[in-house]
PDB file of N, CA and C in Angstrom:
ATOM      1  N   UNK A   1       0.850  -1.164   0.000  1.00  0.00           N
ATOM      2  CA  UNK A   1       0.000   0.000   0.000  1.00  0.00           C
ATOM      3  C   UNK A   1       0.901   1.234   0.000  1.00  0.00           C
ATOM      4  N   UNK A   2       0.685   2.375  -0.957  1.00  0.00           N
ATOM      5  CA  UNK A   2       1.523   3.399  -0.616  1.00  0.00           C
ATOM      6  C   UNK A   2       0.464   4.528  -0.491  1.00  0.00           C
ATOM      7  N   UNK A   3       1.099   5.637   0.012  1.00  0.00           N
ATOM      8  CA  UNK A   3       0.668   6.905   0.569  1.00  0.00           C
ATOM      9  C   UNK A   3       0.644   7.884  -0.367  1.00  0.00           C
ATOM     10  N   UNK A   4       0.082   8.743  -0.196  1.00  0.00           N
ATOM     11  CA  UNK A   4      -0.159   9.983  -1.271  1.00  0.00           C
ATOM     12  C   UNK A   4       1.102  10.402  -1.564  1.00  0.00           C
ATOM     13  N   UNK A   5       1.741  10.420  -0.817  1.00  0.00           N
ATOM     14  CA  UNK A   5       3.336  11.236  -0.962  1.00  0.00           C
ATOM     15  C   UNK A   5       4.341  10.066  -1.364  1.00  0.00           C
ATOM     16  N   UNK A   6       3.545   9.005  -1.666  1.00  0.00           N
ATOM     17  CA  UNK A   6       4.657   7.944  -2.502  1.00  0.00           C
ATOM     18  C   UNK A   6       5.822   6.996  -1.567  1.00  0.00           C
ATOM     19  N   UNK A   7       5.731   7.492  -0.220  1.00  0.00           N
ATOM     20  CA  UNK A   7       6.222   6.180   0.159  1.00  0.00           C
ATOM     21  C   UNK A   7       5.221   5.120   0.860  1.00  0.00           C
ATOM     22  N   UNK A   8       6.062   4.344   1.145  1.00  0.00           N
ATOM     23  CA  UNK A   8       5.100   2.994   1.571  1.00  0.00           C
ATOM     24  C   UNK A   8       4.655   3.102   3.230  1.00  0.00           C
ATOM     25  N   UNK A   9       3.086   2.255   3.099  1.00  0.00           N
ATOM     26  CA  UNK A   9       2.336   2.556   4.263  1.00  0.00           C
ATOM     27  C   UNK A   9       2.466   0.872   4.844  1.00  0.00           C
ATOM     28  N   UNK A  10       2.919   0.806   5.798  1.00  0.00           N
ATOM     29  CA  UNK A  10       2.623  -0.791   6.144  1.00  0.00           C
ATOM     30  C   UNK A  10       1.799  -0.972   6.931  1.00  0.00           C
ATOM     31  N   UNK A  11       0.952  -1.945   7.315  1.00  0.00           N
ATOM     32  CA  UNK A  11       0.131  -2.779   7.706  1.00  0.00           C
ATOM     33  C   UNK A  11       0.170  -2.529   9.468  1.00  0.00           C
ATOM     34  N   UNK A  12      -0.888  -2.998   9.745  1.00  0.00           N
ATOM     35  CA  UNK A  12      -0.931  -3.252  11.626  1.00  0.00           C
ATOM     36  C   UNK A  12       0.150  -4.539  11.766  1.00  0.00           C
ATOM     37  N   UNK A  13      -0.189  -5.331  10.766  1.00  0.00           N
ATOM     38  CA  UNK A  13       0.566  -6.728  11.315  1.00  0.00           C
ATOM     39  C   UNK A  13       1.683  -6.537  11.086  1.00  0.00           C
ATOM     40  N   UNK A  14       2.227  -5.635   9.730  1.00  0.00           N
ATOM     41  CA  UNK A  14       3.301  -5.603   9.840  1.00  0.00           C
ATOM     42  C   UNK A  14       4.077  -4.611  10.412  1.00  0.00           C
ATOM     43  N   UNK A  15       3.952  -3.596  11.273  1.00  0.00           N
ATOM     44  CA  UNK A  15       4.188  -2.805  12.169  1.00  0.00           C
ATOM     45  C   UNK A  15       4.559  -3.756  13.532  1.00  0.00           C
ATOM     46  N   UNK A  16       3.457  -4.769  13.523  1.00  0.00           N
ATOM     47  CA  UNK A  16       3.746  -5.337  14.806  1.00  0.00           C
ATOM     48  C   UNK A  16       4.632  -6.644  15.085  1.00  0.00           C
ATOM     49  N   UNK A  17       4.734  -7.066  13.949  1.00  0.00           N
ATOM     50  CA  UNK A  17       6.104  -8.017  13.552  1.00  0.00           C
ATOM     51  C   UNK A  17       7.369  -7.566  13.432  1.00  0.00           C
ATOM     52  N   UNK A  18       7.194  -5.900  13.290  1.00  0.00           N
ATOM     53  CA  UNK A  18       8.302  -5.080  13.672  1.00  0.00           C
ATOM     54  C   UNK A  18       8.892  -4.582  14.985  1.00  0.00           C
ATOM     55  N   UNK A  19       7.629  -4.555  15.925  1.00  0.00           N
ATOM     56  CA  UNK A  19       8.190  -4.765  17.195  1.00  0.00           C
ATOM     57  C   UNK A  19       8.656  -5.963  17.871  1.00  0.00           C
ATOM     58  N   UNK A  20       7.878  -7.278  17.558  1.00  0.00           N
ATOM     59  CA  UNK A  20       8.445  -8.694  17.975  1.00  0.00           C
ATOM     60  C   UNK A  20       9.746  -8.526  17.195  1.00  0.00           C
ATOM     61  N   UNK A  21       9.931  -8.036  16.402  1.00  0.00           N
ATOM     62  CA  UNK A  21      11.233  -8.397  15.974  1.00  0.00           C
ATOM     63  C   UNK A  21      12.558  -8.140  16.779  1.00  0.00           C
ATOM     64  N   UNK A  22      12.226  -6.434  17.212  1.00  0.00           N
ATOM     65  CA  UNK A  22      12.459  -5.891  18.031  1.00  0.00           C
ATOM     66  C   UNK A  22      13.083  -6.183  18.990  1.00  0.00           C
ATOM     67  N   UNK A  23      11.731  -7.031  19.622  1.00  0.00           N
ATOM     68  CA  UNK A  23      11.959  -7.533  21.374  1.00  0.00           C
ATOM     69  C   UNK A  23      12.876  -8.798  20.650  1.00  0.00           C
ATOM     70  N   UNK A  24      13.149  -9.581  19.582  1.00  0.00           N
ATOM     71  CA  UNK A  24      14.065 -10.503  19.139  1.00  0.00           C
ATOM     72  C   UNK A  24      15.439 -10.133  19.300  1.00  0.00           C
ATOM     73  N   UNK A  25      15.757  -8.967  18.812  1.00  0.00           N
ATOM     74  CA  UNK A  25      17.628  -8.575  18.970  1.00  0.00           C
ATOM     75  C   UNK A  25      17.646  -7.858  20.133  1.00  0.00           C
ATOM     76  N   UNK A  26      16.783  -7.447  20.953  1.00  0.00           N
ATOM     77  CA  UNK A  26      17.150  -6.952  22.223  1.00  0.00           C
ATOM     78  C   UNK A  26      17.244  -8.279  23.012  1.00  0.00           C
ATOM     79  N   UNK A  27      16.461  -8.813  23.162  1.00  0.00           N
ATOM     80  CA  UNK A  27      16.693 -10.356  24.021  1.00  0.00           C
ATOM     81  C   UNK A  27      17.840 -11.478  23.702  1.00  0.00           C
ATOM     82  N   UNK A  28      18.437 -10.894  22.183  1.00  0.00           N
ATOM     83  CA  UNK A  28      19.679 -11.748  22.317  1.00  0.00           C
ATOM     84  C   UNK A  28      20.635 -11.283  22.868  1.00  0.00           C
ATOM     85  N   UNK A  29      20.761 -10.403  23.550  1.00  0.00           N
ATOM     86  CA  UNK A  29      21.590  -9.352  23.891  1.00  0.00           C
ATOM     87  C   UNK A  29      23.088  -9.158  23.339  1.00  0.00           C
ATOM     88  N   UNK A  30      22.770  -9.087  21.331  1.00  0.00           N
ATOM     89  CA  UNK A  30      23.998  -9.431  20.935  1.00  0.00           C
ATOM     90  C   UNK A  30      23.989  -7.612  20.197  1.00  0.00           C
ATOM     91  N   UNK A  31      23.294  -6.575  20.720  1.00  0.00           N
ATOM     92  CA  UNK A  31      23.240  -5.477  20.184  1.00  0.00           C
ATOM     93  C   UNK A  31      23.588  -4.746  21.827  1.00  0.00           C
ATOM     94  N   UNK A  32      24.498  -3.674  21.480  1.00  0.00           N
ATOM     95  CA  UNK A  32      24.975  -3.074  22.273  1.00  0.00           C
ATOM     96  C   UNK A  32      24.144  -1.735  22.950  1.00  0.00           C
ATOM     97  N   UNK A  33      24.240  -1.478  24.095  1.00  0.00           N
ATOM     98  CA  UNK A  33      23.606  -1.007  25.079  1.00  0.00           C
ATOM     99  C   UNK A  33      22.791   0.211  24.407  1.00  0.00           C
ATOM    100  N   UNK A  34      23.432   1.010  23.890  1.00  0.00           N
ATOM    101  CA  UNK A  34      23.340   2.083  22.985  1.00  0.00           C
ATOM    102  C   UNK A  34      22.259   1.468  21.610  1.00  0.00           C
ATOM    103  N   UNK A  35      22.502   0.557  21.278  1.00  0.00           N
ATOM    104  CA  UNK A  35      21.558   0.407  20.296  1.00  0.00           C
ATOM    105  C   UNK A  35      20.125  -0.264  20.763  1.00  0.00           C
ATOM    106  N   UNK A  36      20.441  -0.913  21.655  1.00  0.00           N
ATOM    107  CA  UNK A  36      19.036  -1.831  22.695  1.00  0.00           C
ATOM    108  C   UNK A  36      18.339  -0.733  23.174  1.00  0.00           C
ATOM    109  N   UNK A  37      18.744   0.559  23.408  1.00  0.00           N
ATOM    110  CA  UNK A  37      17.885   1.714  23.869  1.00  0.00           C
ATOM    111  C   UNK A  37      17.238   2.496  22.552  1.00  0.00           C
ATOM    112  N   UNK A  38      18.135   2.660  21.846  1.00  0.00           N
ATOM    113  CA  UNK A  38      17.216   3.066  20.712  1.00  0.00           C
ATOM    114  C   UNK A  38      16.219   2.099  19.758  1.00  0.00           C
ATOM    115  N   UNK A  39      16.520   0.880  20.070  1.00  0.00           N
ATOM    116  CA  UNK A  39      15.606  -0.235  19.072  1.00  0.00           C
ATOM    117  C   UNK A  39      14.356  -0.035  20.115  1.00  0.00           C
ATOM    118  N   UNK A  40      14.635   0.467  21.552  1.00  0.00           N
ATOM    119  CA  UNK A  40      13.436   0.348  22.736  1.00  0.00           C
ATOM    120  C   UNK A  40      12.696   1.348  22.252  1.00  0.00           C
ATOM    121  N   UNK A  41      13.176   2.081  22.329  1.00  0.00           N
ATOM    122  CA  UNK A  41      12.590   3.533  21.745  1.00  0.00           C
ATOM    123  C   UNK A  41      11.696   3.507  20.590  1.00  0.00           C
ATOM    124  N   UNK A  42      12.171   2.960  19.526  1.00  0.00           N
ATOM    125  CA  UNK A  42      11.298   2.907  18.741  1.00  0.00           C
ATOM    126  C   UNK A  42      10.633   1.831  18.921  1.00  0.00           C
ATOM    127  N   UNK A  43      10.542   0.772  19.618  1.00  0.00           N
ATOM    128  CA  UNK A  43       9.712  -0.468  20.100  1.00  0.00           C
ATOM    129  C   UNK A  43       8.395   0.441  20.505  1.00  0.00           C
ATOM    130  N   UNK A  44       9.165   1.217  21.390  1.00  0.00           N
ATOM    131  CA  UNK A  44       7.296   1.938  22.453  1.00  0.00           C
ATOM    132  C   UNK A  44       6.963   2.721  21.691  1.00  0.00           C
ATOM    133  N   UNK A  45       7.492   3.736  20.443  1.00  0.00           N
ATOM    134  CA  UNK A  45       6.838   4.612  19.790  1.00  0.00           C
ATOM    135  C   UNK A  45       5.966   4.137  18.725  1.00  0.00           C
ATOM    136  N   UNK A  46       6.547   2.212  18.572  1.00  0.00           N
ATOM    137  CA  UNK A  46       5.362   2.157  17.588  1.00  0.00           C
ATOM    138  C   UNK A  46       4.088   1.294  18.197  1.00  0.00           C
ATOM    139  N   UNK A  47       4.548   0.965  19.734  1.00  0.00           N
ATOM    140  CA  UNK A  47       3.530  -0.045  19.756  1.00  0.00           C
ATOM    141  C   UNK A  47       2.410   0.770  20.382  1.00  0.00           C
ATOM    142  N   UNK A  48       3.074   2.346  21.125  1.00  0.00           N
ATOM    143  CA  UNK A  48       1.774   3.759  21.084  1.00  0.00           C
ATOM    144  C   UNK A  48       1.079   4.144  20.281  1.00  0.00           C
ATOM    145  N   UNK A  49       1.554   3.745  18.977  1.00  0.00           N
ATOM    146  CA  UNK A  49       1.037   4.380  17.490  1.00  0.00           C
ATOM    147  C   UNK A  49      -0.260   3.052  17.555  1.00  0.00           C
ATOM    148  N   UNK A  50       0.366   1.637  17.482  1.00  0.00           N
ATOM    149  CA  UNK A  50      -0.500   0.721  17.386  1.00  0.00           C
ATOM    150  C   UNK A  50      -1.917   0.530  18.282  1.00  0.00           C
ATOM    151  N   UNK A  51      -1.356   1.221  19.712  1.00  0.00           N
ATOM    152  CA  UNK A  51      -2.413   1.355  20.965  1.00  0.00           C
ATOM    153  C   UNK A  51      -3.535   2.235  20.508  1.00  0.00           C
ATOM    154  N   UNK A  52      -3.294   3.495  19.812  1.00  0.00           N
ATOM    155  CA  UNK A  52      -3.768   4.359  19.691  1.00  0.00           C
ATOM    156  C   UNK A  52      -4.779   4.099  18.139  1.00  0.00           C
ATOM    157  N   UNK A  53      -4.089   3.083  17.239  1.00  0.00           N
ATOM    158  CA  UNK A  53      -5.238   2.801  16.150  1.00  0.00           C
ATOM    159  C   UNK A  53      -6.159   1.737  16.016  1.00  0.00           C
ATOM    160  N   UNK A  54      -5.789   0.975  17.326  1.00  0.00           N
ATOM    161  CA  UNK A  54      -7.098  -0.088  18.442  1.00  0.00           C
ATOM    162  C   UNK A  54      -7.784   0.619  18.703  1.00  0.00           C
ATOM    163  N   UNK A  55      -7.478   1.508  19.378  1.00  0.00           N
ATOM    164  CA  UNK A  55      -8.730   2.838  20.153  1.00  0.00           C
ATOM    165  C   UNK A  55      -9.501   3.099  18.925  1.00  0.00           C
ATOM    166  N   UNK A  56      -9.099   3.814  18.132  1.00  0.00           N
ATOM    167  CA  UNK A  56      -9.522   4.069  16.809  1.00  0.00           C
ATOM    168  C   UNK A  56     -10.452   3.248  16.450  1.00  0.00           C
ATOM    169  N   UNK A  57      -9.973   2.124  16.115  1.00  0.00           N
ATOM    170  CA  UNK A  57     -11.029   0.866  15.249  1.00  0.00           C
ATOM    171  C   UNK A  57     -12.024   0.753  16.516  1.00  0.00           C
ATOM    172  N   UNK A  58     -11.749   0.189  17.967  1.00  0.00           N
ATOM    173  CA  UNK A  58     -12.954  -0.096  19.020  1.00  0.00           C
ATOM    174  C   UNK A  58     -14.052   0.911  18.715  1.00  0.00           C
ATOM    175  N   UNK A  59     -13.219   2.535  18.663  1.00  0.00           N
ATOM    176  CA  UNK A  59     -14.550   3.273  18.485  1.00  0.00           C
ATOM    177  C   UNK A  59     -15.457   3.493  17.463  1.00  0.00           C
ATOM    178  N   UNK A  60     -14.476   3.189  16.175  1.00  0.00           N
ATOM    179  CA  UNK A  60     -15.631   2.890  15.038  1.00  0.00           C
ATOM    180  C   UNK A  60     -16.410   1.685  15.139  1.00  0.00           C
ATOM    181  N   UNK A  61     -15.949   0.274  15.586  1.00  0.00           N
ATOM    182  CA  UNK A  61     -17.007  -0.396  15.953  1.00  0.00           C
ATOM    183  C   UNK A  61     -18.214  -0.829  16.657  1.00  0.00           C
ATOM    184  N   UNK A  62     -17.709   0.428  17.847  1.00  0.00           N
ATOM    185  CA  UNK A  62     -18.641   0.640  19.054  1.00  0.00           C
ATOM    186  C   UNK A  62     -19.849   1.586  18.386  1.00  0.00           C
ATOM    187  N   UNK A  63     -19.617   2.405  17.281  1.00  0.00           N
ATOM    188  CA  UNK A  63     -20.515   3.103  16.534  1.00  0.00           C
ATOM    189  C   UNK A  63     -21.079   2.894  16.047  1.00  0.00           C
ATOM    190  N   UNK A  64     -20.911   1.600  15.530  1.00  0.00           N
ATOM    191  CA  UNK A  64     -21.218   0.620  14.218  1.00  0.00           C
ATOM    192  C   UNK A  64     -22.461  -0.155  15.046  1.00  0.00           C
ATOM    193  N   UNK A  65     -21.583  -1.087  15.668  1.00  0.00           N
ATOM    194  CA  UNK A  65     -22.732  -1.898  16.825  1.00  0.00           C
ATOM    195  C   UNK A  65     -23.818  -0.738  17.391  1.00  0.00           C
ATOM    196  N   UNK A  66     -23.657   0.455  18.162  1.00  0.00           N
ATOM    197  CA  UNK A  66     -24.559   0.690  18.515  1.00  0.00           C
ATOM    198  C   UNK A  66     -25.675   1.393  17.526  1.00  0.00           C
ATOM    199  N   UNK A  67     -24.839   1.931  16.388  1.00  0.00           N
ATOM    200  CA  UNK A  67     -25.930   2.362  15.463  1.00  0.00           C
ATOM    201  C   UNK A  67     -27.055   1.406  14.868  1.00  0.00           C
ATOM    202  N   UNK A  68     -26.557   0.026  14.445  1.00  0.00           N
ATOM    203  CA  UNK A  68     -26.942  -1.270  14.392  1.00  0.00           C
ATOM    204  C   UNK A  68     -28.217  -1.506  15.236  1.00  0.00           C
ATOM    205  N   UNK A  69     -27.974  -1.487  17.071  1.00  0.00           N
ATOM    206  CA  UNK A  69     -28.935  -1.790  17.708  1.00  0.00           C
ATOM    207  C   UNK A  69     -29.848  -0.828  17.848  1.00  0.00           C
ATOM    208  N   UNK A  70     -30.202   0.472  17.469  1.00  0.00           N
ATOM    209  CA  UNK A  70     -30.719   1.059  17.256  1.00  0.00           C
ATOM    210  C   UNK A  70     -31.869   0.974  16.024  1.00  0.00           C
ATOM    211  N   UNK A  71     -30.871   0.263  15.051  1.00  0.00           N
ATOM    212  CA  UNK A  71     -32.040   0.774  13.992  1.00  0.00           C
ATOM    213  C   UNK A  71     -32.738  -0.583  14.300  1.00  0.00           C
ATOM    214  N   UNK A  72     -32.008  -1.745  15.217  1.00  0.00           N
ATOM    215  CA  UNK A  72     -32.722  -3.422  15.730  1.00  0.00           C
ATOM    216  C   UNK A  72     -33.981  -2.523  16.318  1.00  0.00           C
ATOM    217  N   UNK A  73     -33.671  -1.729  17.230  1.00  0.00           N
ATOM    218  CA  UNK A  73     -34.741  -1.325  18.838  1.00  0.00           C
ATOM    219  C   UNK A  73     -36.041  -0.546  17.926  1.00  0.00           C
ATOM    220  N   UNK A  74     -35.647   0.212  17.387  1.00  0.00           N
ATOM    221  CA  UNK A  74     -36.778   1.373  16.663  1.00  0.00           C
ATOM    222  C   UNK A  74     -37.227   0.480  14.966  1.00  0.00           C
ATOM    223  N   UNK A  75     -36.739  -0.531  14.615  1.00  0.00           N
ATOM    224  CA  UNK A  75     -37.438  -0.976  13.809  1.00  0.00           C
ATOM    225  C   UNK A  75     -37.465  -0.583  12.288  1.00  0.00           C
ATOM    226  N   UNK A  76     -36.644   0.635  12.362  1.00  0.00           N
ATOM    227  CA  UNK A  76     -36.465   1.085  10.832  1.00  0.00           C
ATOM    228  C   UNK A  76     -35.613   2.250  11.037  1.00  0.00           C
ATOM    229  N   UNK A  77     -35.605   2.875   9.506  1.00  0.00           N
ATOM    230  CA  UNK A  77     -34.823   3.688   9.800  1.00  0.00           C
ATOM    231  C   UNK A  77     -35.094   5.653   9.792  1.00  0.00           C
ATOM    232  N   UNK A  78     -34.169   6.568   9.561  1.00  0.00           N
ATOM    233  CA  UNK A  78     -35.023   7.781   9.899  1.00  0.00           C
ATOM    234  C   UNK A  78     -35.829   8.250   8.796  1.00  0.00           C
ATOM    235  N   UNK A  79     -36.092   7.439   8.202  1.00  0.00           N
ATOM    236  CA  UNK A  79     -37.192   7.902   6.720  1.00  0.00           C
ATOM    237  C   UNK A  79     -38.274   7.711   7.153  1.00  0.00           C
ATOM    238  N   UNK A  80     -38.479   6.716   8.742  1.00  0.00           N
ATOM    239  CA  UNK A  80     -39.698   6.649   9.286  1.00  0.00           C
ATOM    240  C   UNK A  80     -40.405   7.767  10.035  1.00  0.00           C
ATOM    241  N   UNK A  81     -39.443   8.632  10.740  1.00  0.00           N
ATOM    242  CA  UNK A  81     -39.804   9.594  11.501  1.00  0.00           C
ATOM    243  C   UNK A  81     -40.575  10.524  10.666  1.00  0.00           C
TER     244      UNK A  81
END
């Protein structure tokens, strides 16, 4: 998938195979102190990015569902009113 501005947009999954990867060369502890802090760094900045586009999707689905049980409860929709 790419972006309006032409570079590439990756995926949730693959964002998040980027942090397991992550927690992979920090746990071998064959990357040096200095670099295990910055691979951390960007570990939490993306898995905030990822936290934050869960929130996102829950609330469009929470919109979804409740708009849903609404039009279940009232039986139709506002063309009835």
């Amino acid at each position: 998938m790419t972006e309006e501005n032409g570079t590439e947009k990756t995926t949730f999954e693959e964002r998040l195979q980027s942090v397991e990867g992550i927690i992979s060369r920090i746990e071998e502890g064959k990357l040096s102190l200095e670099d295990s802090v910055k691979q951390f760094e960007i570990g939490m900045k993306t898995l905030s990015q990822l936290d934050e586009e869960l929130k996102g999707m829950n609330r469009r689905l929470t919109v979804l569902k409740d708009g849903k049980e609404q039009e279940l409860q009232g039986g139709g929709t506002d063309e009835d009113l």
